[in-house]
PDB file of N, CA and C in Angstrom:
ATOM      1  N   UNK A   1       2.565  22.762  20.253  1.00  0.00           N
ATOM      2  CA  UNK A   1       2.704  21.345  20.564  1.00  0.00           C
ATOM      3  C   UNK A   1       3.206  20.616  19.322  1.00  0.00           C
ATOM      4  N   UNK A   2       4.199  19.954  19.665  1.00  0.00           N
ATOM      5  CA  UNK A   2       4.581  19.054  18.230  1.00  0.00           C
ATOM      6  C   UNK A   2       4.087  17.552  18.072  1.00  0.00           C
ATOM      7  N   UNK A   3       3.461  17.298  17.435  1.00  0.00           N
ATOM      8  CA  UNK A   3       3.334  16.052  16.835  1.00  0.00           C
ATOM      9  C   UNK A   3       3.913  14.926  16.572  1.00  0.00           C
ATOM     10  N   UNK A   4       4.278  13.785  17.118  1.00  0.00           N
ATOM     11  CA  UNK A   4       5.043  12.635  16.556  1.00  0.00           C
ATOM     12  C   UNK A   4       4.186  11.573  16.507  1.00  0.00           C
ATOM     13  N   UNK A   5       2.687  11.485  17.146  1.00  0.00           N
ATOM     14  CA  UNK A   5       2.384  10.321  16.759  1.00  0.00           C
ATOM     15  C   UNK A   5       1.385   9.941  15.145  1.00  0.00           C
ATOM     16  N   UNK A   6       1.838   9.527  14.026  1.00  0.00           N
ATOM     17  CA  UNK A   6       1.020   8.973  13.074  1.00  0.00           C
ATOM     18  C   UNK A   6      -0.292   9.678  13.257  1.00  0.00           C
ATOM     19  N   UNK A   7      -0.565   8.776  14.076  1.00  0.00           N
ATOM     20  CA  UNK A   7      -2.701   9.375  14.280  1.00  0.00           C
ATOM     21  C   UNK A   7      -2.996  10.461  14.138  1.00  0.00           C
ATOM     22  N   UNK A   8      -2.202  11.026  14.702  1.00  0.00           N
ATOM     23  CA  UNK A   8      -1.921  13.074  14.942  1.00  0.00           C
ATOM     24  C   UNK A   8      -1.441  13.512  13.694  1.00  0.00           C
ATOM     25  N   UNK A   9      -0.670  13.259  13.036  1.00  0.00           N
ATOM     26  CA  UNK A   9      -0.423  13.582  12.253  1.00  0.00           C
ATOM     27  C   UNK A   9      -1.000  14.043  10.505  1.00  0.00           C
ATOM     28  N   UNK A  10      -2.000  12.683  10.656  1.00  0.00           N
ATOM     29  CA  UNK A  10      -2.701  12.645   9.588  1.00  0.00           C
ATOM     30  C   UNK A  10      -4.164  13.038  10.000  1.00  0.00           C
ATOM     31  N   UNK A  11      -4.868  14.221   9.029  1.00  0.00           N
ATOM     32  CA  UNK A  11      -5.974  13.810   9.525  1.00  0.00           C
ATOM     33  C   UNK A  11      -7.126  13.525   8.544  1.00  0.00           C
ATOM     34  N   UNK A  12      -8.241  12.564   9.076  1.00  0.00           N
ATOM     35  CA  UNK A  12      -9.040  11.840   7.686  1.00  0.00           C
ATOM     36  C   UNK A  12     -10.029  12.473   7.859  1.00  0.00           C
ATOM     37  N   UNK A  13     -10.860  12.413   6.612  1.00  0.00           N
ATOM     38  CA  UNK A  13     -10.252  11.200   6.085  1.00  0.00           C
ATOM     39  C   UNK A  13      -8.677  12.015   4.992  1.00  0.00           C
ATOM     40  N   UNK A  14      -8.442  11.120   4.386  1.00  0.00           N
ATOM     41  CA  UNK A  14      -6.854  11.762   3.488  1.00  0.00           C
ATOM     42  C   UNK A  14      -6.637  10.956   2.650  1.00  0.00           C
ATOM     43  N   UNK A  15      -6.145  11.420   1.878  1.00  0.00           N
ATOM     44  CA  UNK A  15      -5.776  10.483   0.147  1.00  0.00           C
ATOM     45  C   UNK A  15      -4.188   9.903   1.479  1.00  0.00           C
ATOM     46  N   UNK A  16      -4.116   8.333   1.072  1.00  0.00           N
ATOM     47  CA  UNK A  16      -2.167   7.706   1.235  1.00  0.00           C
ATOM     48  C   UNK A  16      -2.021   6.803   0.009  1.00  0.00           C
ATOM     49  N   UNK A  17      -1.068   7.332  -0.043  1.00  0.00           N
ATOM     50  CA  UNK A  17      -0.369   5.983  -0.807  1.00  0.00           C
ATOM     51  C   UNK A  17       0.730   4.765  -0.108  1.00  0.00           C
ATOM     52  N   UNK A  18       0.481   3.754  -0.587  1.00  0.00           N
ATOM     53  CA  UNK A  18       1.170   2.536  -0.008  1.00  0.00           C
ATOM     54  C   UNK A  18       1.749   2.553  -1.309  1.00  0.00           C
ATOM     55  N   UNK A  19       3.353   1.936  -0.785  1.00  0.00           N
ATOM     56  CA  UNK A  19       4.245   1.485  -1.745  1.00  0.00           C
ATOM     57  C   UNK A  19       5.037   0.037  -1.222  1.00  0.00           C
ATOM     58  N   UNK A  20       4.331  -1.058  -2.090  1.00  0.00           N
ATOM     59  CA  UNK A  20       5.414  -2.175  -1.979  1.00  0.00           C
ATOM     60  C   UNK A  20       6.273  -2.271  -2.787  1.00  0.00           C
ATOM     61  N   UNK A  21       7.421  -2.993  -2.168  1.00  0.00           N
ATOM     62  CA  UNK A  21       8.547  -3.952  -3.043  1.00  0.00           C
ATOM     63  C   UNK A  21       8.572  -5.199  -3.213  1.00  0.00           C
ATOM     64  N   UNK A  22       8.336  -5.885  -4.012  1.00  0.00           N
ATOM     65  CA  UNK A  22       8.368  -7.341  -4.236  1.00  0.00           C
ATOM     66  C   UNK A  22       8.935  -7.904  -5.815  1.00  0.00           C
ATOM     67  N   UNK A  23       8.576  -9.311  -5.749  1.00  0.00           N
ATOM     68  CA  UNK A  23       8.997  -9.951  -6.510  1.00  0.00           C
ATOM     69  C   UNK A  23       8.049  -9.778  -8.214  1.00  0.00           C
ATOM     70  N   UNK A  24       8.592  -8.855  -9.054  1.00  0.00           N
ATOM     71  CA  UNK A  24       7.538  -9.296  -9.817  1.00  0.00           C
ATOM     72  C   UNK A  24       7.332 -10.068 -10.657  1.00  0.00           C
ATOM     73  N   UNK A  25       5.731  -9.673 -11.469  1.00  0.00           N
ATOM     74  CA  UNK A  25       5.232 -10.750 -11.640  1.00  0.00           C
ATOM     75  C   UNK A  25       3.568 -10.385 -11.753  1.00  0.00           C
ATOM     76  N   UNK A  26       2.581 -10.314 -12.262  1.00  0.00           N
ATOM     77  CA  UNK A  26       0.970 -10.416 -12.506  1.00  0.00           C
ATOM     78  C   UNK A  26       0.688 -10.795 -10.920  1.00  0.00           C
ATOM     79  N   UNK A  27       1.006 -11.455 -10.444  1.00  0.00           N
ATOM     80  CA  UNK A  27       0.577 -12.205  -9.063  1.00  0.00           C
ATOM     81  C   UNK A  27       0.621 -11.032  -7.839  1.00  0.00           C
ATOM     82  N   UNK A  28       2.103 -10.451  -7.501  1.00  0.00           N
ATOM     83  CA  UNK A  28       2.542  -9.610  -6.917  1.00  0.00           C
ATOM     84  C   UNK A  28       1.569  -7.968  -6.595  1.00  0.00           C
ATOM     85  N   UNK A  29       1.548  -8.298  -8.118  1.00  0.00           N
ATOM     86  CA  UNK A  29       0.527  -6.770  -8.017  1.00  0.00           C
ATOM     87  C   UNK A  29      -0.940  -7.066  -7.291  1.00  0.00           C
ATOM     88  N   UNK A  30      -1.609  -8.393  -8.099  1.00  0.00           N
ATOM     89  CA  UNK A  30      -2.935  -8.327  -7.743  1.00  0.00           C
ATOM     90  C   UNK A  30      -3.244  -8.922  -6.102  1.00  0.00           C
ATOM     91  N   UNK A  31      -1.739  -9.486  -5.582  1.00  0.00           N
ATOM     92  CA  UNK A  31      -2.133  -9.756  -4.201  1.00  0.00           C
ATOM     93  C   UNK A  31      -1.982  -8.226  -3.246  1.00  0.00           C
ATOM     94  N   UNK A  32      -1.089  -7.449  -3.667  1.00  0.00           N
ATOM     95  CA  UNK A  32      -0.867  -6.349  -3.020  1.00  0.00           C
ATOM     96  C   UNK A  32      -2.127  -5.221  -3.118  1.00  0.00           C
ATOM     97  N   UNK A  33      -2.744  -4.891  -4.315  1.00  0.00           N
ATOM     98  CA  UNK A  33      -4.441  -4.375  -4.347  1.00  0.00           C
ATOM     99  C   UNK A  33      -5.397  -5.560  -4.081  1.00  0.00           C
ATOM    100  N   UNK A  34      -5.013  -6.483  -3.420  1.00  0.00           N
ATOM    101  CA  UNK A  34      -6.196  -7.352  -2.829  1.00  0.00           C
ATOM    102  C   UNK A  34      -6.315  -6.882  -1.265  1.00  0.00           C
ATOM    103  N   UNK A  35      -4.777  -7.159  -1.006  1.00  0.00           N
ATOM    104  CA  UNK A  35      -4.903  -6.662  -0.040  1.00  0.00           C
ATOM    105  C   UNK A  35      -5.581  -5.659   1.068  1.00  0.00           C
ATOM    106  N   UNK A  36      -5.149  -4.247   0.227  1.00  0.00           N
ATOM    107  CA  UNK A  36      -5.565  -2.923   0.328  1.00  0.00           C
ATOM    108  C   UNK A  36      -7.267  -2.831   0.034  1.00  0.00           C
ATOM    109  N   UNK A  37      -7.684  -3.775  -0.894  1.00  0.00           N
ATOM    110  CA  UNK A  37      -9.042  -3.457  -1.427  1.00  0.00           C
ATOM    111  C   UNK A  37      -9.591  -4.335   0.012  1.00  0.00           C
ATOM    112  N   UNK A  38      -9.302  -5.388   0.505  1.00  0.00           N
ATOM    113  CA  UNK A  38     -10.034  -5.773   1.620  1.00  0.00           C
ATOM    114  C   UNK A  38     -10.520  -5.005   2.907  1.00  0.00           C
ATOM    115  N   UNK A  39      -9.961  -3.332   2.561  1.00  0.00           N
ATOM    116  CA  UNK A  39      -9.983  -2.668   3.605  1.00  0.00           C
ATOM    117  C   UNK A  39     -10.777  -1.278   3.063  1.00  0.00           C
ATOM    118  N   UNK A  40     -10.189  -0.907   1.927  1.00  0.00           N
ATOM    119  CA  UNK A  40     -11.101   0.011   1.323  1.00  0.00           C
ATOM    120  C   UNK A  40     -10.577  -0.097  -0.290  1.00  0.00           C
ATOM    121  N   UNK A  41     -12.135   0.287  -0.979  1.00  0.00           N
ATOM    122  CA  UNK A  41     -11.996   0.357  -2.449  1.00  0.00           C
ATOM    123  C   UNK A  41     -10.955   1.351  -3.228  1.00  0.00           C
ATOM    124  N   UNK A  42     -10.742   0.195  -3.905  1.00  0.00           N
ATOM    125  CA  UNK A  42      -8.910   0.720  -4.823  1.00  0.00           C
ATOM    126  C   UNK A  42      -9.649   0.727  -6.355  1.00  0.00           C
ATOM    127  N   UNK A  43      -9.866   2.461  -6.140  1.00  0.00           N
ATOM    128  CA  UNK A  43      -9.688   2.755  -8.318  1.00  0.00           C
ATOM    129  C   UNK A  43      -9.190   2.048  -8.933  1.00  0.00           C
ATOM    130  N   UNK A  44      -9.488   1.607 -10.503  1.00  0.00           N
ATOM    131  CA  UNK A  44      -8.542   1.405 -11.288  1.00  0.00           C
ATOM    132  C   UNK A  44      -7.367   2.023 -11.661  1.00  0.00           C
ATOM    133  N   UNK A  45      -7.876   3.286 -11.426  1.00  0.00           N
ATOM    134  CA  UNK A  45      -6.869   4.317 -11.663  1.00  0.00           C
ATOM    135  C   UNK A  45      -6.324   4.477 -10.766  1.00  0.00           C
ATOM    136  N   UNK A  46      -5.865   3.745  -9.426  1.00  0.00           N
ATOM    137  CA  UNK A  46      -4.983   4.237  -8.301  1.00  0.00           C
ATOM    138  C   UNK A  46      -4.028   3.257  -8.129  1.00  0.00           C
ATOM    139  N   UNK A  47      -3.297   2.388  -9.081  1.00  0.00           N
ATOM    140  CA  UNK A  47      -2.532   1.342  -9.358  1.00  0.00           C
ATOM    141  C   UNK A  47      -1.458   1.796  -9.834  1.00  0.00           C
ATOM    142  N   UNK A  48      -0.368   1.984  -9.544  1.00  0.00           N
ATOM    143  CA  UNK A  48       0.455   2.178 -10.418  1.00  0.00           C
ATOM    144  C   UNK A  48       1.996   0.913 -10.418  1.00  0.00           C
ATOM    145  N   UNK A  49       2.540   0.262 -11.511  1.00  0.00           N
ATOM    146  CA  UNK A  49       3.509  -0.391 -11.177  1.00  0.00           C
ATOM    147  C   UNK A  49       4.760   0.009 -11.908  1.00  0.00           C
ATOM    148  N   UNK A  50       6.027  -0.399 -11.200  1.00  0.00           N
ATOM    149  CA  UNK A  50       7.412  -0.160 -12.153  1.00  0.00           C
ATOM    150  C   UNK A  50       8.281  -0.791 -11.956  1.00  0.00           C
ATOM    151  N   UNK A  51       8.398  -1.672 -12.786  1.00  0.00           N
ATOM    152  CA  UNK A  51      10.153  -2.740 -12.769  1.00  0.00           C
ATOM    153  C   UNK A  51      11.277  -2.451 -12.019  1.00  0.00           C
ATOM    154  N   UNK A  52      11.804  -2.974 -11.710  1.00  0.00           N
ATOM    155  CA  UNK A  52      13.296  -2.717 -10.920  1.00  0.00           C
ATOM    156  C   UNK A  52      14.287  -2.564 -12.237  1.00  0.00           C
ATOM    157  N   UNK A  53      15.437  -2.320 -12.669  1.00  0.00           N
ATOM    158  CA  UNK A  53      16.235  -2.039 -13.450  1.00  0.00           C
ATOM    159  C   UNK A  53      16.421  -3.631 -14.461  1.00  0.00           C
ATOM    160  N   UNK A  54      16.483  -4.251 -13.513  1.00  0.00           N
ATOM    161  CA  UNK A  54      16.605  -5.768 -13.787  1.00  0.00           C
ATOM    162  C   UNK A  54      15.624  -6.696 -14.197  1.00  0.00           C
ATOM    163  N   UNK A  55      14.915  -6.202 -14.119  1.00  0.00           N
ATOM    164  CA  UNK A  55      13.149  -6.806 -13.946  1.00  0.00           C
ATOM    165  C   UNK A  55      12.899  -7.678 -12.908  1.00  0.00           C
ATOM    166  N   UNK A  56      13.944  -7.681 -12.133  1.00  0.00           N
ATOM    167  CA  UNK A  56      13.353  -8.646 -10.939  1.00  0.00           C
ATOM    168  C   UNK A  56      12.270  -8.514  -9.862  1.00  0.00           C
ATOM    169  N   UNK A  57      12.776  -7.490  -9.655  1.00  0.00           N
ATOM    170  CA  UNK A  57      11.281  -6.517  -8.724  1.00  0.00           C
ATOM    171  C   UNK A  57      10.561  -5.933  -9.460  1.00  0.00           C
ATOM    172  N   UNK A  58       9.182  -5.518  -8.377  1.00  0.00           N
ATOM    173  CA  UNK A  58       8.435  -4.621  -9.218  1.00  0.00           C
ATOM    174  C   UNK A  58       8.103  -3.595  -7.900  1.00  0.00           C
ATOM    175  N   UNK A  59       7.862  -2.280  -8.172  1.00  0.00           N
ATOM    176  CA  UNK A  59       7.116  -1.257  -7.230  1.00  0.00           C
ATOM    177  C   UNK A  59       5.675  -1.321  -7.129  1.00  0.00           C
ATOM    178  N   UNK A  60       4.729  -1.422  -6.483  1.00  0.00           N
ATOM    179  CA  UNK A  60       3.630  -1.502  -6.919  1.00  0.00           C
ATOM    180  C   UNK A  60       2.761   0.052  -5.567  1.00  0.00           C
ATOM    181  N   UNK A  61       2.486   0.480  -6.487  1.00  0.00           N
ATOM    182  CA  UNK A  61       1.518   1.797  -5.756  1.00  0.00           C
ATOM    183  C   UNK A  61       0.080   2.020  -5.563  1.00  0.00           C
ATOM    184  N   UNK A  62      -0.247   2.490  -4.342  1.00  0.00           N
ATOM    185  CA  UNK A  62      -1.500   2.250  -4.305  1.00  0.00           C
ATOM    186  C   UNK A  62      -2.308   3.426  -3.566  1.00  0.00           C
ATOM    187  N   UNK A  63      -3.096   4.201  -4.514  1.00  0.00           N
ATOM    188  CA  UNK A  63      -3.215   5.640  -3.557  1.00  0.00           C
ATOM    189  C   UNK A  63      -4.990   5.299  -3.519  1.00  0.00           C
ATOM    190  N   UNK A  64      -4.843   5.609  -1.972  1.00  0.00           N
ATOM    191  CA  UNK A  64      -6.466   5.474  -1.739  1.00  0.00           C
ATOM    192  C   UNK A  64      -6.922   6.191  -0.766  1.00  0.00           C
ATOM    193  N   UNK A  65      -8.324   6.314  -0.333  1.00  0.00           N
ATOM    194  CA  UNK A  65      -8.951   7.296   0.453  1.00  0.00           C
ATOM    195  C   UNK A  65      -9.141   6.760   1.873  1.00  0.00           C
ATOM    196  N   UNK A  66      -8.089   7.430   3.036  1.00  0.00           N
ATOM    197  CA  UNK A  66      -8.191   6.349   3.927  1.00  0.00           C
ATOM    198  C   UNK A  66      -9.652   7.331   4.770  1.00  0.00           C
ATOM    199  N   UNK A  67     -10.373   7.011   5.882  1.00  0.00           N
ATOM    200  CA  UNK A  67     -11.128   7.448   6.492  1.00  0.00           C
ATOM    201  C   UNK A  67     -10.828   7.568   8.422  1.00  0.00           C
ATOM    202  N   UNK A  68      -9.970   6.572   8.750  1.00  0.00           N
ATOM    203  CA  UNK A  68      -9.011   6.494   9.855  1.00  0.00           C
ATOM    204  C   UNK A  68      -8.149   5.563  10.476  1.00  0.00           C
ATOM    205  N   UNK A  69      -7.525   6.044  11.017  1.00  0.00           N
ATOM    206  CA  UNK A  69      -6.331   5.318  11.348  1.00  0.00           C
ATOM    207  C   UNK A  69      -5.906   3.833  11.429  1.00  0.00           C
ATOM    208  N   UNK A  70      -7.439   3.445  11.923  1.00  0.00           N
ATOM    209  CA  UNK A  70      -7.663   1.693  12.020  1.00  0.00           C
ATOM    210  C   UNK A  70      -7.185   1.163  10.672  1.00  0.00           C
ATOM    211  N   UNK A  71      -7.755   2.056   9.724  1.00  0.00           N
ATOM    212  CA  UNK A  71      -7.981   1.552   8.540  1.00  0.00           C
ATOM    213  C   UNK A  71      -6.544   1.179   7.856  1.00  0.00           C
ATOM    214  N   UNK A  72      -5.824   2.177   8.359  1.00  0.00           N
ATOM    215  CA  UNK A  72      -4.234   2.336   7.939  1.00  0.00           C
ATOM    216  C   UNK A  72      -2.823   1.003   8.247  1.00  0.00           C
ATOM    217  N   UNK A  73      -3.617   1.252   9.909  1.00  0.00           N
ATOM    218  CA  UNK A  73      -2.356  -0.160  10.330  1.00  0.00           C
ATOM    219  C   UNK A  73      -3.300  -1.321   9.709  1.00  0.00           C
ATOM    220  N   UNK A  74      -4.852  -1.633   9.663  1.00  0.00           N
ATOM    221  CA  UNK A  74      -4.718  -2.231   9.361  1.00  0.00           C
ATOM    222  C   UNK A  74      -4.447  -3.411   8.089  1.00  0.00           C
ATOM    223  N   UNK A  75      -4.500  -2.267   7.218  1.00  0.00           N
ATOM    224  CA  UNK A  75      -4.127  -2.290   5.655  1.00  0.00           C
ATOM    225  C   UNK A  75      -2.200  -2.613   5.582  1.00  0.00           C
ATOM    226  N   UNK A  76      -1.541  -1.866   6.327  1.00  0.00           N
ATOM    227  CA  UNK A  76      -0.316  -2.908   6.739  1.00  0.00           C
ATOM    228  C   UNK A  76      -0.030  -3.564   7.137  1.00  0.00           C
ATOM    229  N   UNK A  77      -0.679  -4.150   8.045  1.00  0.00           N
ATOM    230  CA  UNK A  77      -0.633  -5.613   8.491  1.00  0.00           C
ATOM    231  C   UNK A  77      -1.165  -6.948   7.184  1.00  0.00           C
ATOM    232  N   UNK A  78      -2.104  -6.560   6.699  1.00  0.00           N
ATOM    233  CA  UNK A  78      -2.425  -7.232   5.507  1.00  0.00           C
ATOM    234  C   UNK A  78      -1.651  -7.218   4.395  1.00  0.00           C
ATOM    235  N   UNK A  79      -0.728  -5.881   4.114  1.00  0.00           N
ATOM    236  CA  UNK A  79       0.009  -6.123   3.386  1.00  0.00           C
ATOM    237  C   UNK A  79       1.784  -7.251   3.760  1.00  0.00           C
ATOM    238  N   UNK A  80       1.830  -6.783   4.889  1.00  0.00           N
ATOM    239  CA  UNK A  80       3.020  -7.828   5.428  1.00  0.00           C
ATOM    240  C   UNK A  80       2.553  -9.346   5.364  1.00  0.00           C
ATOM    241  N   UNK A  81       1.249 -10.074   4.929  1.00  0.00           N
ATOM    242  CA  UNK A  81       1.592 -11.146   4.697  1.00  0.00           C
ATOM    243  C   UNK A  81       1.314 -11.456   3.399  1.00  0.00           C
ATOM    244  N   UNK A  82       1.669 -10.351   2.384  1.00  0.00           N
ATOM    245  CA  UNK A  82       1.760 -10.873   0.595  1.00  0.00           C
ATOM    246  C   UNK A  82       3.440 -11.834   0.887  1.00  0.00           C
ATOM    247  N   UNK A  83       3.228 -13.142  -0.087  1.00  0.00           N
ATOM    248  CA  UNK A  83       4.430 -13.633  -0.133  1.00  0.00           C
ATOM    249  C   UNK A  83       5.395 -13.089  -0.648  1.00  0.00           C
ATOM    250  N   UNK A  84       5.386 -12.313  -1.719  1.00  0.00           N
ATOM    251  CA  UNK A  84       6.336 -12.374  -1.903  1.00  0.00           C
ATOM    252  C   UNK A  84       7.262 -10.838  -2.393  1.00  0.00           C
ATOM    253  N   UNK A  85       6.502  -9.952  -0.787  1.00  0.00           N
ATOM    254  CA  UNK A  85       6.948  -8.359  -0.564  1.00  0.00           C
ATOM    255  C   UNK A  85       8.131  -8.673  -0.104  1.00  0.00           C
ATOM    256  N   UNK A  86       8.600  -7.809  -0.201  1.00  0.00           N
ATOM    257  CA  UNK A  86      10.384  -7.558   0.768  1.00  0.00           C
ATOM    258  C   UNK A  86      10.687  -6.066   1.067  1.00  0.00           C
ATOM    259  N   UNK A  87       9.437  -5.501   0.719  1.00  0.00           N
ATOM    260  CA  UNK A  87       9.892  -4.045   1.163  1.00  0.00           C
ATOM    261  C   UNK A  87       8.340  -3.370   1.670  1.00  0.00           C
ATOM    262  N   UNK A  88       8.031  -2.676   2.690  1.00  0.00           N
ATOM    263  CA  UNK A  88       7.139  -1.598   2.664  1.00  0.00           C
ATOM    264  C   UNK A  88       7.573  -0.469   2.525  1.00  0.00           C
ATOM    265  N   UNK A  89       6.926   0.524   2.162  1.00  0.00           N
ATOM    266  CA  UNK A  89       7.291   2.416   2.220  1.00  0.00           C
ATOM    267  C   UNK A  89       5.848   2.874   2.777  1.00  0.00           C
TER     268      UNK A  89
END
């Protein structure tokens, strides 16, 4: 049987990482691990950020321990209303 749906795919609990794109900036980062932390606790050590070439953007990474699926969409939905993302991965 092959697999295409998400849910199926993953199974928890499981380390994910979220990757935004946004504007950076100090702000950017700490709304994007606010985000994620409103859903489950984000290490210090599970932060990672990196400039765009230009410095206009920043990447901001976020690897955490999800437990299930709820937890997942709903940690993207929270992230789609940081102001000032322009990208999910």
């Amino acid at each position: 049987m092959k697999k295409t749906d998400v849910e199926e795919l993953l199974d928890f609990p499981c380390h994910y990482q979220f990757k935004a794109m946004g504007i950076a900036g100090e702000g950017f980062m700490r709304d994007i691990v606010a985000a994620v932390n409103k859903h489950v606790a984000v290490p210090e050590d599970a932060v990672r950020c990196r400039p765009s070439g230009k410095g206009t953007y920043q990447s901001v990474s976020v690897l955490v321990t999800l437990y299930n699926y709820e937890q997942l969409t709903a940690i993207y939905a929270e992230l789609r209303q940081v102001v000032d993302l322009k990208m999910l991965l």
